[in-house]
PDB file of N, CA and C in Angstrom:
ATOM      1  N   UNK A   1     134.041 201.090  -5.136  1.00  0.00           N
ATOM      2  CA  UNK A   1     133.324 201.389  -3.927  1.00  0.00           C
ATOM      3  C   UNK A   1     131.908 200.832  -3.942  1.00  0.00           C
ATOM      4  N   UNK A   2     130.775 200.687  -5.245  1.00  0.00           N
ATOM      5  CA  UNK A   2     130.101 200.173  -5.131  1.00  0.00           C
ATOM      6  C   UNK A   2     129.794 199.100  -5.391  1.00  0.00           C
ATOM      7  N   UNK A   3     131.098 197.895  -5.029  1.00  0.00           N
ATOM      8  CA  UNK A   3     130.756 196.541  -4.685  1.00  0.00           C
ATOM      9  C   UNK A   3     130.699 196.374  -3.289  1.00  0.00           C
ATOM     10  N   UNK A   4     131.494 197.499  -2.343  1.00  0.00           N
ATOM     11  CA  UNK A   4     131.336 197.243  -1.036  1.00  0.00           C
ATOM     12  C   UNK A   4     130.668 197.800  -0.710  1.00  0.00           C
ATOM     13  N   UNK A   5     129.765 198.797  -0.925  1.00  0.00           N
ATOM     14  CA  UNK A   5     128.540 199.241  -0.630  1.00  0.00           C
ATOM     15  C   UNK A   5     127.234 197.980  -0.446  1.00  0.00           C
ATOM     16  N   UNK A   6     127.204 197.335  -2.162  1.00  0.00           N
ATOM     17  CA  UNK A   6     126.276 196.394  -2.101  1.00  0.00           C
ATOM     18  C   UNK A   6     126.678 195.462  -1.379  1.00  0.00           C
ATOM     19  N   UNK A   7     127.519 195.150  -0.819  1.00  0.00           N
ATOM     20  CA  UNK A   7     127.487 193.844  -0.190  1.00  0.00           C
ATOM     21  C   UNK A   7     127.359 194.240   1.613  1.00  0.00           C
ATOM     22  N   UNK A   8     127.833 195.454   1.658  1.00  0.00           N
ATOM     23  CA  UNK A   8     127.424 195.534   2.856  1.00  0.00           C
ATOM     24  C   UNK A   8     125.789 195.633   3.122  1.00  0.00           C
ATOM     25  N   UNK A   9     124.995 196.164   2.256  1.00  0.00           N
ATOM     26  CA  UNK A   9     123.518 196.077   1.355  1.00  0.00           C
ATOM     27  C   UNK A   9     122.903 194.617   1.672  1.00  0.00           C
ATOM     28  N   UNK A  10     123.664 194.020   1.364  1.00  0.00           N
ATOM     29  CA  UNK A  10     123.225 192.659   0.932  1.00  0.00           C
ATOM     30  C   UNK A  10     123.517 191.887   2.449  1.00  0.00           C
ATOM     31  N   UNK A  11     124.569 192.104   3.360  1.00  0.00           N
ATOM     32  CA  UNK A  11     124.787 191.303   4.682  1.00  0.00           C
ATOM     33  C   UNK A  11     123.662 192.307   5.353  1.00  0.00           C
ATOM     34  N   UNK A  12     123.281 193.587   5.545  1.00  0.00           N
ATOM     35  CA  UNK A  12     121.925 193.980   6.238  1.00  0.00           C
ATOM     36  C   UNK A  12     120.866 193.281   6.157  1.00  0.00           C
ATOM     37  N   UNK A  13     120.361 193.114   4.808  1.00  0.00           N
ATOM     38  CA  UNK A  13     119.343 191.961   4.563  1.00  0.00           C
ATOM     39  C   UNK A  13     119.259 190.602   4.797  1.00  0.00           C
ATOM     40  N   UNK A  14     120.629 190.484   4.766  1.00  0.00           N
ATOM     41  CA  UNK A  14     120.879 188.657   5.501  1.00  0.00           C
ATOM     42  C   UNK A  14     120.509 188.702   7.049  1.00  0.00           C
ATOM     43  N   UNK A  15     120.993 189.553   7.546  1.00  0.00           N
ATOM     44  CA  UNK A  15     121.021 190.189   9.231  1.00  0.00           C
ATOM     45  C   UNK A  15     119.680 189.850   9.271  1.00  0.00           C
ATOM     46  N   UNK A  16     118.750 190.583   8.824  1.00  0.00           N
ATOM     47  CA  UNK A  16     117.052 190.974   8.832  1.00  0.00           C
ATOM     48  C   UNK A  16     116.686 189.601   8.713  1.00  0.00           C
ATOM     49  N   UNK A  17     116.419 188.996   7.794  1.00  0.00           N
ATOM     50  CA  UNK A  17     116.125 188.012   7.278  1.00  0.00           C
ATOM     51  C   UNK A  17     116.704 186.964   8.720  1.00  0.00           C
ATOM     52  N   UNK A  18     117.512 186.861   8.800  1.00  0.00           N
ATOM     53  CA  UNK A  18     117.893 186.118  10.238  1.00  0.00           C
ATOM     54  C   UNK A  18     116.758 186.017  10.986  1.00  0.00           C
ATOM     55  N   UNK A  19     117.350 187.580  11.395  1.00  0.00           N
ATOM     56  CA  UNK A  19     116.388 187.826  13.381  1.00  0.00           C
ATOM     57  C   UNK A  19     114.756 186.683  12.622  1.00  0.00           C
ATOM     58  N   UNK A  20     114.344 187.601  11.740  1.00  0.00           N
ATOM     59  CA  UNK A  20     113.116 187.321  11.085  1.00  0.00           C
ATOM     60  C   UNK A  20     112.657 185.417  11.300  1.00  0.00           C
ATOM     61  N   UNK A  21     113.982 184.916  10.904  1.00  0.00           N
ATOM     62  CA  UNK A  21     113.994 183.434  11.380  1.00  0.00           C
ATOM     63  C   UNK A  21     113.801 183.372  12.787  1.00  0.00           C
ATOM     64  N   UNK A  22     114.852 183.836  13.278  1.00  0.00           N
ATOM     65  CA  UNK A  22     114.601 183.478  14.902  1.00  0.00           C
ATOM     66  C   UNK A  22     113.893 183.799  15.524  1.00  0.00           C
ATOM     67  N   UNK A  23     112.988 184.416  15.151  1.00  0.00           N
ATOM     68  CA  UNK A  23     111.258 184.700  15.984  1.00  0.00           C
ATOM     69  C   UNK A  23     110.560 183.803  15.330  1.00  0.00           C
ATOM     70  N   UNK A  24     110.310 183.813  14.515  1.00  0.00           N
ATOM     71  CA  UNK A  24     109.702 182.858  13.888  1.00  0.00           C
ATOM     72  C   UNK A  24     109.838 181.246  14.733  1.00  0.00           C
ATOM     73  N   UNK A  25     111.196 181.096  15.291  1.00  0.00           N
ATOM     74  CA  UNK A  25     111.048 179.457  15.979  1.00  0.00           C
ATOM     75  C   UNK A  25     110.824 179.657  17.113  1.00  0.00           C
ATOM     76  N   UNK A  26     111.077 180.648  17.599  1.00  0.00           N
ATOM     77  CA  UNK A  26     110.719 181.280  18.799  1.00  0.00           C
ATOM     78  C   UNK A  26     108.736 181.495  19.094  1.00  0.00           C
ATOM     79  N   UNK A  27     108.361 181.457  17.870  1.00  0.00           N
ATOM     80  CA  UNK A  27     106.636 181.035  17.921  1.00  0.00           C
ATOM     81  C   UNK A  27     105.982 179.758  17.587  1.00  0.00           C
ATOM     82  N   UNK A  28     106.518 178.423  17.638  1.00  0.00           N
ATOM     83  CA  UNK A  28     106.144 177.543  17.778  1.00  0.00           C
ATOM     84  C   UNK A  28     105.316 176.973  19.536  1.00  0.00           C
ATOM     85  N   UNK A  29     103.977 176.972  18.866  1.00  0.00           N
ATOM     86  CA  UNK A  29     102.657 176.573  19.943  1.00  0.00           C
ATOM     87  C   UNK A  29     103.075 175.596  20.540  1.00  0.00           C
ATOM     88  N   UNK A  30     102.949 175.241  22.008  1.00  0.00           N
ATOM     89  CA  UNK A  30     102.903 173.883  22.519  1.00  0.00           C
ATOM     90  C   UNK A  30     102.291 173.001  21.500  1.00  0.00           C
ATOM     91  N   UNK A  31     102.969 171.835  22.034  1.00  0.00           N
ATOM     92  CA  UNK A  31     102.339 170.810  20.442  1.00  0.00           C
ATOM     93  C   UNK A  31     103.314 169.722  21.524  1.00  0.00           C
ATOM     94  N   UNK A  32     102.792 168.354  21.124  1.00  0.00           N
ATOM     95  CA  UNK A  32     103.680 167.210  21.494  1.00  0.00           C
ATOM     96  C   UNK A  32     103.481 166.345  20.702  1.00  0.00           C
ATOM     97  N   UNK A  33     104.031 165.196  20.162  1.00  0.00           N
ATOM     98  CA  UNK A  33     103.860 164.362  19.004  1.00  0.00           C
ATOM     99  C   UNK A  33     103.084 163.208  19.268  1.00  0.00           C
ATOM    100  N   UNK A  34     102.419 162.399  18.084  1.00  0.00           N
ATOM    101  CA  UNK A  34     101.664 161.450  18.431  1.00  0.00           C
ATOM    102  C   UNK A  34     103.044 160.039  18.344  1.00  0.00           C
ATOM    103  N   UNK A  35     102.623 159.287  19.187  1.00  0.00           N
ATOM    104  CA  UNK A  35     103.500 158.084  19.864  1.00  0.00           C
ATOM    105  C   UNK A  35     103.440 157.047  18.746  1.00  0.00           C
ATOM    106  N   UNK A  36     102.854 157.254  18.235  1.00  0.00           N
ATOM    107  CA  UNK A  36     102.737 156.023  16.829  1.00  0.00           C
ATOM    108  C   UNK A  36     103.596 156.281  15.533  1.00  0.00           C
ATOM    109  N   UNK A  37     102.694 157.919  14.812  1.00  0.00           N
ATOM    110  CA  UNK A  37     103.614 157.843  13.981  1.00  0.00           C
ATOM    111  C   UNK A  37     104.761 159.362  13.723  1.00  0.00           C
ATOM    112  N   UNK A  38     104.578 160.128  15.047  1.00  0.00           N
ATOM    113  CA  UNK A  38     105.109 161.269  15.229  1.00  0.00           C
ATOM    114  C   UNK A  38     105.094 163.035  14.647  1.00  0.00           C
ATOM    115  N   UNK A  39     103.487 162.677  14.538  1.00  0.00           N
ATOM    116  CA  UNK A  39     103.111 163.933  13.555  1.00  0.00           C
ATOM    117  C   UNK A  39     102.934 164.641  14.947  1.00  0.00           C
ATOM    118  N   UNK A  40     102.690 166.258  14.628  1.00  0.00           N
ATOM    119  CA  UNK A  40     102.751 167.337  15.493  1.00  0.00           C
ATOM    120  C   UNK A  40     101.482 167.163  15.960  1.00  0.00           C
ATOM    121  N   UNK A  41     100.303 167.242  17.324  1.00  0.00           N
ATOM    122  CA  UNK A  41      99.432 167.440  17.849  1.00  0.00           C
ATOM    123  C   UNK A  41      99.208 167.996  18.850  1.00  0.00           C
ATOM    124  N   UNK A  42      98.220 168.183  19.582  1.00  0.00           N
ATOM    125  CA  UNK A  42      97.938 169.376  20.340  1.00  0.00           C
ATOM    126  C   UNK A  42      98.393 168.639  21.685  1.00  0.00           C
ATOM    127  N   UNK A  43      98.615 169.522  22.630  1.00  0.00           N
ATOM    128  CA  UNK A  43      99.366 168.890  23.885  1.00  0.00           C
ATOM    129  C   UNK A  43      98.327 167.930  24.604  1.00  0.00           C
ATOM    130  N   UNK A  44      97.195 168.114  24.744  1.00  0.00           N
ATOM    131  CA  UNK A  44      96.085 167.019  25.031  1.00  0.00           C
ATOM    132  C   UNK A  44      95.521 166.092  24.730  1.00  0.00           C
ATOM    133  N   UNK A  45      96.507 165.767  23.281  1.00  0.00           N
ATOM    134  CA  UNK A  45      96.095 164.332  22.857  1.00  0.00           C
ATOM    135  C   UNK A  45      97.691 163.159  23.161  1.00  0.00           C
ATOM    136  N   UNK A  46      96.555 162.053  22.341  1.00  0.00           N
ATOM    137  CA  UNK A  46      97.901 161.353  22.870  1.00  0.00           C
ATOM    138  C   UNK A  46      98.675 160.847  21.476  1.00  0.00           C
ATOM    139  N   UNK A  47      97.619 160.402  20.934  1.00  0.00           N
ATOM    140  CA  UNK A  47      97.618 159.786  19.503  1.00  0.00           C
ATOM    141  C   UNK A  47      96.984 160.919  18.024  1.00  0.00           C
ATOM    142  N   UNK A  48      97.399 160.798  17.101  1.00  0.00           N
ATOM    143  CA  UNK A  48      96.742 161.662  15.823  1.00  0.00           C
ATOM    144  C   UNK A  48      95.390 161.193  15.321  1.00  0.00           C
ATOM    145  N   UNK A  49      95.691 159.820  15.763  1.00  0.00           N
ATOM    146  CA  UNK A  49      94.140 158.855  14.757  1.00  0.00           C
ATOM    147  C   UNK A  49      93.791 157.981  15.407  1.00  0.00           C
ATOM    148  N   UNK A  50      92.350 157.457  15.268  1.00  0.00           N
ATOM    149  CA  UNK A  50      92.016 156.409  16.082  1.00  0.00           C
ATOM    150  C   UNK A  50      93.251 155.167  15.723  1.00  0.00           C
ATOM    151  N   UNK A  51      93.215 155.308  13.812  1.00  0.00           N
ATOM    152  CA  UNK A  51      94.232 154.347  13.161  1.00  0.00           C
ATOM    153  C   UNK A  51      95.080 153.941  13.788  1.00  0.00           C
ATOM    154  N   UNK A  52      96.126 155.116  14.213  1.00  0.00           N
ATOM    155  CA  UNK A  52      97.250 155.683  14.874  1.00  0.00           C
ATOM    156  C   UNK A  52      97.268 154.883  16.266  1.00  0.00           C
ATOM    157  N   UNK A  53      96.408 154.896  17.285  1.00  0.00           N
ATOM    158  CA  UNK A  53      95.834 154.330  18.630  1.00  0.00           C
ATOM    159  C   UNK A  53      95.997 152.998  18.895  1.00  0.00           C
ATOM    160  N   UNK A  54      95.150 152.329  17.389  1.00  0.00           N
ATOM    161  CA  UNK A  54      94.884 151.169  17.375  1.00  0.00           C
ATOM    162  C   UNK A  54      96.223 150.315  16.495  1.00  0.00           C
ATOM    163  N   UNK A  55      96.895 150.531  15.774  1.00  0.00           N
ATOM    164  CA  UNK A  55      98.509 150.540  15.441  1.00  0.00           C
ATOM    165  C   UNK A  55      99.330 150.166  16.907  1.00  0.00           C
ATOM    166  N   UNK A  56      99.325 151.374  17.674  1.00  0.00           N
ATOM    167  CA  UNK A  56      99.850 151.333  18.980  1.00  0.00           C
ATOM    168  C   UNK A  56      99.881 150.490  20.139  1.00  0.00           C
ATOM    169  N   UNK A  57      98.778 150.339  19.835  1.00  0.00           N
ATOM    170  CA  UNK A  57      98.085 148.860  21.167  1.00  0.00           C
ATOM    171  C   UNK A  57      97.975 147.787  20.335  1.00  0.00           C
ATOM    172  N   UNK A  58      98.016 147.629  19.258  1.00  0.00           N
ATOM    173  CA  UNK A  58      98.782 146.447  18.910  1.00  0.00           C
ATOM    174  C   UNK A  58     100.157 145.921  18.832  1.00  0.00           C
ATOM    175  N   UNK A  59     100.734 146.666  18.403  1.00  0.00           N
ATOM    176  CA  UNK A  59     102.250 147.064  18.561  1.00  0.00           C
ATOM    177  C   UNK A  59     102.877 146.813  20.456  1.00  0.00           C
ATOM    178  N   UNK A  60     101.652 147.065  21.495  1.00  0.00           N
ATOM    179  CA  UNK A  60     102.227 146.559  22.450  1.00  0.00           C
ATOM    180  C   UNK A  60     101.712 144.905  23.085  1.00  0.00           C
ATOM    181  N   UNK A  61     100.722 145.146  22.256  1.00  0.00           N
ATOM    182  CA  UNK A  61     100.032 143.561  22.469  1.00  0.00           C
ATOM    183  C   UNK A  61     101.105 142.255  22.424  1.00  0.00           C
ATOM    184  N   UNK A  62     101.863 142.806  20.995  1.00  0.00           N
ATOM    185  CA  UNK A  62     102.633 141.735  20.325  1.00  0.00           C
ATOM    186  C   UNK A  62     103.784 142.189  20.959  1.00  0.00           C
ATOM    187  N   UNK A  63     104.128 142.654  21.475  1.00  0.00           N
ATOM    188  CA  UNK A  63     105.155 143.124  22.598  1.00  0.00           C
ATOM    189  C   UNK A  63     105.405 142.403  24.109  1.00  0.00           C
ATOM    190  N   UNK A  64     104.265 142.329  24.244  1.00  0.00           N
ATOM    191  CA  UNK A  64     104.214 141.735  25.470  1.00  0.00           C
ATOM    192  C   UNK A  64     103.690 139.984  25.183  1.00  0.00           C
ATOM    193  N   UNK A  65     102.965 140.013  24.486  1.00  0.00           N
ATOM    194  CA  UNK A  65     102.854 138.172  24.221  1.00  0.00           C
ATOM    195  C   UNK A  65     104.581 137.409  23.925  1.00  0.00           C
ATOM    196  N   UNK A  66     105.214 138.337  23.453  1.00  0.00           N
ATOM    197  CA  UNK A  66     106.628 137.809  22.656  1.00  0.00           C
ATOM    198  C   UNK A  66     107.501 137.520  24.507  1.00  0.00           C
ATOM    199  N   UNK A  67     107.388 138.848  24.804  1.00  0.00           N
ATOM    200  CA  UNK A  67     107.774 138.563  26.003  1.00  0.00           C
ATOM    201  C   UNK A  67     107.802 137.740  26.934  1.00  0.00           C
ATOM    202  N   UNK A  68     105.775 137.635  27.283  1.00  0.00           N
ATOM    203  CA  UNK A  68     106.219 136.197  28.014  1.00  0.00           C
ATOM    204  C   UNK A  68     106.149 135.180  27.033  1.00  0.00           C
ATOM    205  N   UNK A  69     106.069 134.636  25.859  1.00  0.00           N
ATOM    206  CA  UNK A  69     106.354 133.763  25.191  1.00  0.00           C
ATOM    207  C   UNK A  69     108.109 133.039  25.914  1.00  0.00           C
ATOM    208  N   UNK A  70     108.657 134.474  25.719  1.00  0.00           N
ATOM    209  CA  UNK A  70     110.003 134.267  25.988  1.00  0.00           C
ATOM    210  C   UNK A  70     110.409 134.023  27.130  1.00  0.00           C
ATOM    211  N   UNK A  71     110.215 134.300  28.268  1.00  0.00           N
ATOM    212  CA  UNK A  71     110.186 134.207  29.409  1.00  0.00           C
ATOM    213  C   UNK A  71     109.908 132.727  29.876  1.00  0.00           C
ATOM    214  N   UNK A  72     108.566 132.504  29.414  1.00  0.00           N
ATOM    215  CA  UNK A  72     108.024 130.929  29.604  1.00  0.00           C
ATOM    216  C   UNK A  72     109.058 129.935  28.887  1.00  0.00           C
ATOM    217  N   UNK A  73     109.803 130.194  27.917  1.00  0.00           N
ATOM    218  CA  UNK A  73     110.622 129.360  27.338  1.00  0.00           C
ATOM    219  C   UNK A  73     112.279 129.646  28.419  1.00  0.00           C
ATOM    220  N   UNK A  74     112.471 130.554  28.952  1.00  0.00           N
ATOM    221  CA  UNK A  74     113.435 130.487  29.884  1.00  0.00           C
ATOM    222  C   UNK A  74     113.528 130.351  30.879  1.00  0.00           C
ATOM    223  N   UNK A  75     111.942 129.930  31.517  1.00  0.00           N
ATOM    224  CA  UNK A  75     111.870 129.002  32.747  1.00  0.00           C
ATOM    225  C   UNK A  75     111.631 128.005  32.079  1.00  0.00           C
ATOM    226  N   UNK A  76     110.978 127.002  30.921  1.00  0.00           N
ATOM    227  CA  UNK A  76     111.471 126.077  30.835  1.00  0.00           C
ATOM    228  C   UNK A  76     112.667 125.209  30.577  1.00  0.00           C
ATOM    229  N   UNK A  77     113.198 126.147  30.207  1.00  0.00           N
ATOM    230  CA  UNK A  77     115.191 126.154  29.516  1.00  0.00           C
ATOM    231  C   UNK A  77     115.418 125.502  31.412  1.00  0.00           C
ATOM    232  N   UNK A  78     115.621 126.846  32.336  1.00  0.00           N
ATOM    233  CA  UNK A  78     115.975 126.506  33.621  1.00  0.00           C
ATOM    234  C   UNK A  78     115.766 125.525  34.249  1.00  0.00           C
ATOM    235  N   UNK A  79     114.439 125.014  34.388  1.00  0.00           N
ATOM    236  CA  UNK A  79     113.782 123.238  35.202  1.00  0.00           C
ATOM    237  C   UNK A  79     114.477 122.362  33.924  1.00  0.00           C
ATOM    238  N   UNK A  80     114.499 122.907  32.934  1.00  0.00           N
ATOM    239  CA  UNK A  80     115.065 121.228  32.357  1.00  0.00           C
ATOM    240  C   UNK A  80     116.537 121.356  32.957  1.00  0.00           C
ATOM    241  N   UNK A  81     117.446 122.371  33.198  1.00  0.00           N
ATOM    242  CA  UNK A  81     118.743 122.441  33.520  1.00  0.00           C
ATOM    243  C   UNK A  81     119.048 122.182  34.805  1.00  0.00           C
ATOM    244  N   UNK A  82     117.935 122.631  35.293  1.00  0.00           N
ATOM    245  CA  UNK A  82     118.135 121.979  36.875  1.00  0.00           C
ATOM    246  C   UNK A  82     117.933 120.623  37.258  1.00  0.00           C
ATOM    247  N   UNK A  83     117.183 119.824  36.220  1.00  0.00           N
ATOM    248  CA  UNK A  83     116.832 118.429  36.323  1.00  0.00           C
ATOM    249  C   UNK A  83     117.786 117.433  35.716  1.00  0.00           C
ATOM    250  N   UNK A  84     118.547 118.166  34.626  1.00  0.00           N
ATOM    251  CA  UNK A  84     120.052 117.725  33.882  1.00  0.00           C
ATOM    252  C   UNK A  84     121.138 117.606  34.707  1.00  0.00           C
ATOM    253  N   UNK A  85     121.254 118.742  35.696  1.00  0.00           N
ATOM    254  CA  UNK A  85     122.348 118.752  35.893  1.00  0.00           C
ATOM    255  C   UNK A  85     122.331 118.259  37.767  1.00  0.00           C
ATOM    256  N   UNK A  86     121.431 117.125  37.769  1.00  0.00           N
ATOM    257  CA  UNK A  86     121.237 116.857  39.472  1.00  0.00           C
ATOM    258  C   UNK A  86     122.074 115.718  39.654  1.00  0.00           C
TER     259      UNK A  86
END
């Protein structure tokens, strides 16, 4: 009898220990992540670090030069194809 005692003992405390979790996630602060490298920050920022910022806007710099890099090479692809194939 007193193995099923303790274990019923022992699933009460699991029970507890639960709820105890689920409030616990249930108190997580507004927070939204920084766009660079995804650490937790306060809902009014945008970025964690200037570092972080300046990472970012480079990261779209070279984003967008590649782009029209690419672009400019597929209107020139097109006029040479249109001039090939007249």
């Amino acid at each position: 009898m007193t193995d099923i005692e303790d274990l019923v003992d022992e699933i009460e405390e699991l029970k507890m220990e639960i709820d105890a979790l689920k409030k616990e996630v249930h108190e997580i602060p507004p927070h939204k992540h920084c766009l660079n490298c995804g650490v937790a920050i306060p809902p009014d920022k945008t970025f964690c670090s200037k570092k972080c910022e300046d990472e970012w806007n480079n990261m779209v710099k070279r984003k967008k030069k590649f782009t029209y890099i690419w672009l400019l090479f597929l209107g020139i692809l097109v006029i040479i194809l249109m001039f090939t194939f007249r």
